[in-house]
Protein backbone atom coordinates (compact mmCIF):
# COMPACT_ATOMS: atom_id res chain seq x y z
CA UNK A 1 -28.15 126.93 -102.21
CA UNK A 2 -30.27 125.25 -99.93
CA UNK A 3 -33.30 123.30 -101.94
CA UNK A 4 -36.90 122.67 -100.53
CA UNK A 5 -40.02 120.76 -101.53
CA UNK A 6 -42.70 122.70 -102.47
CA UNK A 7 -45.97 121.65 -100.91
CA UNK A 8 -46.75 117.51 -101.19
CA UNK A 9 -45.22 117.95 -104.85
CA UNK A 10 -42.31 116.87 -106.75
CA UNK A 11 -41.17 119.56 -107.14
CA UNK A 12 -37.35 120.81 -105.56
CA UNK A 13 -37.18 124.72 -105.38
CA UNK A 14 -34.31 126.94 -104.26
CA UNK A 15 -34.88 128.83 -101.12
CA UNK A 16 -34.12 131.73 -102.78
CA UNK A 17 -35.99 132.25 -106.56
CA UNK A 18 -36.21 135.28 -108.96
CA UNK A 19 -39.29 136.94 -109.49
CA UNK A 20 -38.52 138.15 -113.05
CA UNK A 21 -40.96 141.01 -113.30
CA UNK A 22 -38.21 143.61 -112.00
CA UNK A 23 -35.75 142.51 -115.21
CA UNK A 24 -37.09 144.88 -117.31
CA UNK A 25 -37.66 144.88 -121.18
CA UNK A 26 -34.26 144.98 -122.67
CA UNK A 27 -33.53 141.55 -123.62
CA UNK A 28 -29.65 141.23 -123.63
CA UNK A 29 -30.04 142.88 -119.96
CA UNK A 30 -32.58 140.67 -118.93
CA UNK A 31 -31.54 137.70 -120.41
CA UNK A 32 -28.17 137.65 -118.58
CA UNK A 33 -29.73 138.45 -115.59
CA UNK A 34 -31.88 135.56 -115.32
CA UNK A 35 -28.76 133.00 -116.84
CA UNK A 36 -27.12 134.35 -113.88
CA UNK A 37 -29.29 133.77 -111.52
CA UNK A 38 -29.19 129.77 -112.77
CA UNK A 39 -25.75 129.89 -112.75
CA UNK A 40 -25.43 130.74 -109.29
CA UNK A 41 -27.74 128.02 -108.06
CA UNK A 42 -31.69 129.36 -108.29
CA UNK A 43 -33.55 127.02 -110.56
CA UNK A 44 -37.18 128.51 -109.26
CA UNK A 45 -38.11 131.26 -111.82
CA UNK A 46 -41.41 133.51 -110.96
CA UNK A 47 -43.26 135.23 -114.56
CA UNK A 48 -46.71 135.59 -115.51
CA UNK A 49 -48.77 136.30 -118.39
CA UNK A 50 -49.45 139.93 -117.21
CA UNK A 51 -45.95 141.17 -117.02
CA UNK A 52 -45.29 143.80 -119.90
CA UNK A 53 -48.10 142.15 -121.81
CA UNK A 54 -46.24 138.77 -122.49
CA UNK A 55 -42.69 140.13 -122.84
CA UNK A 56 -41.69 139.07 -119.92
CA UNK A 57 -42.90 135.38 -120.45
CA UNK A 58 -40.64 135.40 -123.76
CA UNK A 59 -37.28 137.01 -121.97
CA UNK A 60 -37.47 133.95 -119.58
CA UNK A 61 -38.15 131.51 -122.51
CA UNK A 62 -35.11 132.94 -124.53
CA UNK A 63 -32.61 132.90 -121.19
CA UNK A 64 -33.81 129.26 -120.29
CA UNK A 65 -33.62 127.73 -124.10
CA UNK A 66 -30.99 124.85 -123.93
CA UNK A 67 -31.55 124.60 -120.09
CA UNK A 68 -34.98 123.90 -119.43
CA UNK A 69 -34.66 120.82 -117.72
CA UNK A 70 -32.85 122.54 -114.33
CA UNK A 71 -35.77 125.07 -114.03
CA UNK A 72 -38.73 125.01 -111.92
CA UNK A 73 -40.64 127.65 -113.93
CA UNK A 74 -43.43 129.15 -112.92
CA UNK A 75 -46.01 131.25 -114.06
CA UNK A 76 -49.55 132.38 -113.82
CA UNK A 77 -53.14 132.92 -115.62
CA UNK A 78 -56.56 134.80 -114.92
CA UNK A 79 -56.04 138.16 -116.25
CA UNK A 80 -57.35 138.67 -119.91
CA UNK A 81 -56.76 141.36 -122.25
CA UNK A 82 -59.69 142.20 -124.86
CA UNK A 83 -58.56 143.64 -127.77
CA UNK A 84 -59.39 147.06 -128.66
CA UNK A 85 -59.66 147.62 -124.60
CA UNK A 86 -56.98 149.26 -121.90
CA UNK A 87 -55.54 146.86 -119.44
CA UNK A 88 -56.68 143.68 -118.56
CA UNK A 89 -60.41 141.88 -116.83
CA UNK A 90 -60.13 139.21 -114.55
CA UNK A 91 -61.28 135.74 -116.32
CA UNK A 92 -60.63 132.70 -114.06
CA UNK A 93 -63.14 130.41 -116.70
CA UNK A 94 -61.86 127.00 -117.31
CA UNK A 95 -62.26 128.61 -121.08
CA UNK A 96 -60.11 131.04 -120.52
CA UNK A 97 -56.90 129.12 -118.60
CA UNK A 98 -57.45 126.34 -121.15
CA UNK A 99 -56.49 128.87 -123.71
CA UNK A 100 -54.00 131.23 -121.67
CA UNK A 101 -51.65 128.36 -121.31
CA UNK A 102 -51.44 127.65 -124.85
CA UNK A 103 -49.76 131.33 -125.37
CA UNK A 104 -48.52 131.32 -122.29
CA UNK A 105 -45.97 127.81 -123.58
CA UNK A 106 -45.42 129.47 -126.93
CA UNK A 107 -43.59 132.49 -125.14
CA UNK A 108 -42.27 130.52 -122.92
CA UNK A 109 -40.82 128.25 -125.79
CA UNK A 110 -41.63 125.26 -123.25
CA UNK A 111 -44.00 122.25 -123.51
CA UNK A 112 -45.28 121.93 -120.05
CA UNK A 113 -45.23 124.46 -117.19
CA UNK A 114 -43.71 122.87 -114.01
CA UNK A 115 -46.29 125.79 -111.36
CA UNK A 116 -49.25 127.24 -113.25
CA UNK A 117 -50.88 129.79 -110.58
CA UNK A 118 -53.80 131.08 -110.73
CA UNK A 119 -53.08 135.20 -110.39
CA UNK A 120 -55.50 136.63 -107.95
CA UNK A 121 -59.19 135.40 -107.06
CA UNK A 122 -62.11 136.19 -105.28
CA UNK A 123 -64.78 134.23 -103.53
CA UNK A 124 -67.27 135.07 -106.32
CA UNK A 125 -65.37 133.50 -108.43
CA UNK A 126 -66.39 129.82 -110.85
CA UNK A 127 -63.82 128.13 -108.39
CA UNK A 128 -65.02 124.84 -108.70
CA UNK A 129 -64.39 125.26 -112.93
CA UNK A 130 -61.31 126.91 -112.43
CA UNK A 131 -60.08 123.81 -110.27
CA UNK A 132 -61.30 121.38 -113.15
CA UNK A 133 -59.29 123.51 -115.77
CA UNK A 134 -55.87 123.04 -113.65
CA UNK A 135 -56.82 119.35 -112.71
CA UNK A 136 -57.04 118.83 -116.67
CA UNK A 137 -54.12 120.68 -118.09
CA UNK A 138 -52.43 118.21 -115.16
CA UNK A 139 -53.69 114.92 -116.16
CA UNK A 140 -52.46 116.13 -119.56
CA UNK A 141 -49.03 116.74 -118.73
CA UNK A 142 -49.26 120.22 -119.84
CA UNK A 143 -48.79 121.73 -116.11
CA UNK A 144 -46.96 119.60 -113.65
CA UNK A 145 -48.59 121.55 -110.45
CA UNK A 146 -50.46 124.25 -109.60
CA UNK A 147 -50.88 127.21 -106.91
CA UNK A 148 -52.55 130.28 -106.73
CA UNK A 149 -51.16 133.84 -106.15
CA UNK A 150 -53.16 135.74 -103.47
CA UNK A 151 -53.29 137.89 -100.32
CA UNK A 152 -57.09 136.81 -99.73
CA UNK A 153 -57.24 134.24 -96.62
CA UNK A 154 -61.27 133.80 -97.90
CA UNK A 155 -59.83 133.02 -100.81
CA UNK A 156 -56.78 131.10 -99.89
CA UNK A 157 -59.17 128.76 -97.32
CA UNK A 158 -61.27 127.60 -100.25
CA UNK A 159 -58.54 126.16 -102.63
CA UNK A 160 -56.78 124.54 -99.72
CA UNK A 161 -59.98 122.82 -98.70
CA UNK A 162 -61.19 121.59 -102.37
CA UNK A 163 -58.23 121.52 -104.94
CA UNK A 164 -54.51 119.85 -104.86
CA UNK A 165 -52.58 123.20 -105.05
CA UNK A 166 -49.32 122.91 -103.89
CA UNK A 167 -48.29 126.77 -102.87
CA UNK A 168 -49.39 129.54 -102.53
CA UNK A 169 -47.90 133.18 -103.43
CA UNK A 170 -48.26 135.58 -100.92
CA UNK A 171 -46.34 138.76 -99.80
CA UNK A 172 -44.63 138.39 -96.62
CA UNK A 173 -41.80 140.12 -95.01
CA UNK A 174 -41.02 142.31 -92.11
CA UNK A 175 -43.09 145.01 -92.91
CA UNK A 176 -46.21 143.11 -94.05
CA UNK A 177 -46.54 139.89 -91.61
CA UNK A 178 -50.48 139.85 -92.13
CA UNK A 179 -49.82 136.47 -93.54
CA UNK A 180 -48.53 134.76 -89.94
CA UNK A 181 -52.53 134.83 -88.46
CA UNK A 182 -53.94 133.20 -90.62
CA UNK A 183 -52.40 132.12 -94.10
CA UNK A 184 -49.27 130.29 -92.45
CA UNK A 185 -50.94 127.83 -90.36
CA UNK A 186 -53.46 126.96 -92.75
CA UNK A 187 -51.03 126.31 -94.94
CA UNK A 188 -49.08 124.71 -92.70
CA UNK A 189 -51.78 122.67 -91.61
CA UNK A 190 -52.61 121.05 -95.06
CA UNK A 191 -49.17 120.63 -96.37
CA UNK A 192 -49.24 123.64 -98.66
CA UNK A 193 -46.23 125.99 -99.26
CA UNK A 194 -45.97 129.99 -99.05
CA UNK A 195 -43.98 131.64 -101.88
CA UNK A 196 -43.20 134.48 -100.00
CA UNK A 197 -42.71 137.48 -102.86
CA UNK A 198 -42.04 141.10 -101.37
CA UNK A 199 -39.06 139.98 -98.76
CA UNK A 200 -37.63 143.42 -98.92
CA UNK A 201 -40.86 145.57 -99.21
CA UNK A 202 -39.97 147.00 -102.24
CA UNK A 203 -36.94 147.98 -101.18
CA UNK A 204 -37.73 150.02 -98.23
CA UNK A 205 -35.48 147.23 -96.16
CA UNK A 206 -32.59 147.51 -98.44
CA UNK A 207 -29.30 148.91 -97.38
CA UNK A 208 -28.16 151.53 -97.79
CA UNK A 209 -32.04 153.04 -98.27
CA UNK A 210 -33.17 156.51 -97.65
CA UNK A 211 -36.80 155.56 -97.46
CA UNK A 212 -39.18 158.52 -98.59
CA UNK A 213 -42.26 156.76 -98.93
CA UNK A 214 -44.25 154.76 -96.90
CA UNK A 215 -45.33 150.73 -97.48
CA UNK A 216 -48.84 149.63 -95.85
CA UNK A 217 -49.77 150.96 -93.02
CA UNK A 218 -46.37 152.02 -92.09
CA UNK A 219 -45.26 155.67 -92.03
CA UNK A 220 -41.73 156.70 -93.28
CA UNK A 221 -40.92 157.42 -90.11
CA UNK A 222 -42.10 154.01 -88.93
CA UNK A 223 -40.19 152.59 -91.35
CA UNK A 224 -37.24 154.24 -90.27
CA UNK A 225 -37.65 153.84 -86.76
CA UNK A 226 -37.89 150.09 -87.43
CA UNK A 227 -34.80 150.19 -89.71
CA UNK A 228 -32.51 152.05 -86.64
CA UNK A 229 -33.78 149.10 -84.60
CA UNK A 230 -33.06 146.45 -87.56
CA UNK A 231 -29.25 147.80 -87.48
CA UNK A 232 -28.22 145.97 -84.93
CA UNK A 233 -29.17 142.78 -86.20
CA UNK A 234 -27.00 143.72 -89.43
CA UNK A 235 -23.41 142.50 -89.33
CA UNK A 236 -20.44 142.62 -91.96
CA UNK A 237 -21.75 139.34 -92.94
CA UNK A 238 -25.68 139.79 -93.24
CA UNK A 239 -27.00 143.17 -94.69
CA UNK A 240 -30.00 144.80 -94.04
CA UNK A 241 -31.60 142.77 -96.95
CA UNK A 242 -30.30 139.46 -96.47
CA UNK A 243 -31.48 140.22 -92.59
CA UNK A 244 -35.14 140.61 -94.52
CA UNK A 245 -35.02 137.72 -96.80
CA UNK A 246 -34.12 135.24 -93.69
CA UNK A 247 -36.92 136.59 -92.12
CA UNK A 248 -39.25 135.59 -94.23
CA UNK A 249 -37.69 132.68 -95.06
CA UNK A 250 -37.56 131.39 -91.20
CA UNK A 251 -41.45 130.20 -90.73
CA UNK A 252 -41.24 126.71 -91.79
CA UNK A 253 -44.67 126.75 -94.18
CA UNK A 254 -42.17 129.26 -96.90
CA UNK A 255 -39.86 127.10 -99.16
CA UNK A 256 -39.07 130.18 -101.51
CA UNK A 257 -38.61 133.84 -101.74
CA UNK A 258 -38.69 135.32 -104.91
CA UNK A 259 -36.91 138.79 -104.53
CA UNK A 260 -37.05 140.56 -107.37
CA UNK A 261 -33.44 141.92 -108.89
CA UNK A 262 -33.03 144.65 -111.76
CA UNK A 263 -29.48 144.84 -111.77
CA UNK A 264 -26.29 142.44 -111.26
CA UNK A 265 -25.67 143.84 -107.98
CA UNK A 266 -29.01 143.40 -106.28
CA UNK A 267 -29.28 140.02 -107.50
CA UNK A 268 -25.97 138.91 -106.06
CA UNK A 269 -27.00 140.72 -102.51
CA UNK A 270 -30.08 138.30 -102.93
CA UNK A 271 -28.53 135.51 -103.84
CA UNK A 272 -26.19 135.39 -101.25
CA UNK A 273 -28.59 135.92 -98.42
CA UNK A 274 -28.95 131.92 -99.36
CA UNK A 275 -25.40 131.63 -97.35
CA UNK A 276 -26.29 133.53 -94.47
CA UNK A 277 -26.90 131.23 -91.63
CA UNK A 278 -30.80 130.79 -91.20
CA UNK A 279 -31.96 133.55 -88.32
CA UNK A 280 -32.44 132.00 -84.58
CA UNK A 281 -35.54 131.71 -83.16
CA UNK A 282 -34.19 134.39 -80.48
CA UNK A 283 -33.75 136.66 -83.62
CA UNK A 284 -37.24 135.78 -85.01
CA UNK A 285 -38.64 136.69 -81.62
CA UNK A 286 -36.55 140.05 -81.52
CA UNK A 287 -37.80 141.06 -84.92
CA UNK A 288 -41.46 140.46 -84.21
CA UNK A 289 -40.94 142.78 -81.15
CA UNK A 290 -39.51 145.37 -82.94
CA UNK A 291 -42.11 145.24 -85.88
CA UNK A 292 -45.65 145.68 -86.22
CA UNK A 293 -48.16 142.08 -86.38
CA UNK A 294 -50.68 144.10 -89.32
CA UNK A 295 -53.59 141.95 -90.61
CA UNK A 296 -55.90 141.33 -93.32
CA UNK A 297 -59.01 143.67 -93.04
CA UNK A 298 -60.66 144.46 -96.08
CA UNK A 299 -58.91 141.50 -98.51
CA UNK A 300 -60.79 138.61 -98.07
């Protein structure tokens, strides 16, 4: 497994993580899911606060316990649930982190948090206070690094210009290359890094998919059209999938993808995409022909 720097940090991160949303609820299922994912060489594990309401935080603290120190484990903050209210308001308040980490650490069962991200954001937002809340929980050792999670370039262009974040989630694949106008070369330009979540658009460029619903703006029969095209870039040794996850793992800004993996068997297929030679920049080209260059319109 190839391993990358993430950003201007410390931090070493497979090129291939898990984003452990898709594990599910079951802990024995879960649990072994994410040991094997260690085992097999990914040490960057993707949670947040918001996945099934803290469970998910506390499946990844039970299948890491003994083994924390091989784990870059991230996770993220900003969206609050009141009690006695349905689903969850966004609070980016230096108030609010300060707290969210402290319950965030006990699920975990961790003392420090190697990438806190901030999960969403708007312009609107206190950013200024929210970037004093992650500077502090730094200086205290509580969070090694942070990053933020959005699709927002607005957004995006204000914490690379006034905090230290070190990445930046953001979905990028085949079918959703918004991100290559403008996110990648800003990143690029200040030394940030793309975690690029989505690689396989939800699964519409698995193998072995009969696609039935559309992603984006892309049609099914788009999507299929694209996928007939995509076949003859898949050999014996690089599936449809794997052809996906080097894709969005070939722009140089991107030092991890964090498919997502509810079974053994998907996980494996993602896992070794990490051994399929990186794509050439003939195949880059080829794909970029073949797909469709979308951008951001109404997210900023």
């Amino acid at each position: 497994m190839k391993i990358n720097r993430l950003g201007s940090s410390d931090l070493r991160v497979s090129e291939v993580g898990l984003g452990c949303m898709s594990v599910g609820t079951e802990e024995k299922k879960a649990v072994s899911l994410i040991q094997e994912a260690l085992d097999r060489g990914i040490n960057y594990l993707d949670t947040s606060d918001l996945y099934d309401a803290g469970r998910n935080e506390e499946l990844v603290g039970k299948a890491i316990q003994g083994r924390r120190a091989q784990v870059v484990l991230a996770t993220k903050v900003g969206n609050r649930r009141i009690p006695g209210q349905e689903g969850w308001t966004w609070d980016p308040s230096k108030k609010y982190i300060l707290s969210a980490v402290k319950d965030s650490l006990r699920r975990l069962g961790t003392d420090y948090i190697d990438l806190y991200q901030l999960h969403g954001g708007t312009t609107g937002d206190p950013i200024d206070e929210t970037i004093e809340a992650f500077e502090q929980l730094k200086k205290e050792g509580i969070i090694r690094h942070y990053g933020i999670s959005s699709i927002r370039p607005n957004v995006i262009r204000e914490y690379a210009a006034r905090s230290s974040i070190v990445s930046v989630m953001n979905q990028y694949s085949i079918l959703d290359r918004r991100a290559e106008e403008e996110v990648l070369p800003l990143l690029a330009d200040h030394g940030i890094s793309l975690i690029a979540r989505g690689p396989v658009a939800s699964g519409a460029l698995a193998e072995n998919k009969t696609v039935q619903k559309g992603y984006l703006d892309h049609s099914v029969e788009e999507i299929n059209a694209l996928r007939r095209q995509l076949q003859s870039m898949v050999t014996d040794e690089r599936s449809m999938s794997q052809l996906a996850i080097r894709y969005s793992l070939s722009h140089p800004a991107v030092a991890v993808v964090v498919p997502g993996a509810s079974s053994r068997e998907q996980l494996l297929q993602n896992i070794a995409a990490a051994n399929v030679p990186p794509l050439t920049q003939d195949e880059v080209d080829a794909i970029r022909r073949m797909s469709k260059a979308n951008r951001y319109e109404i997210h900023r």
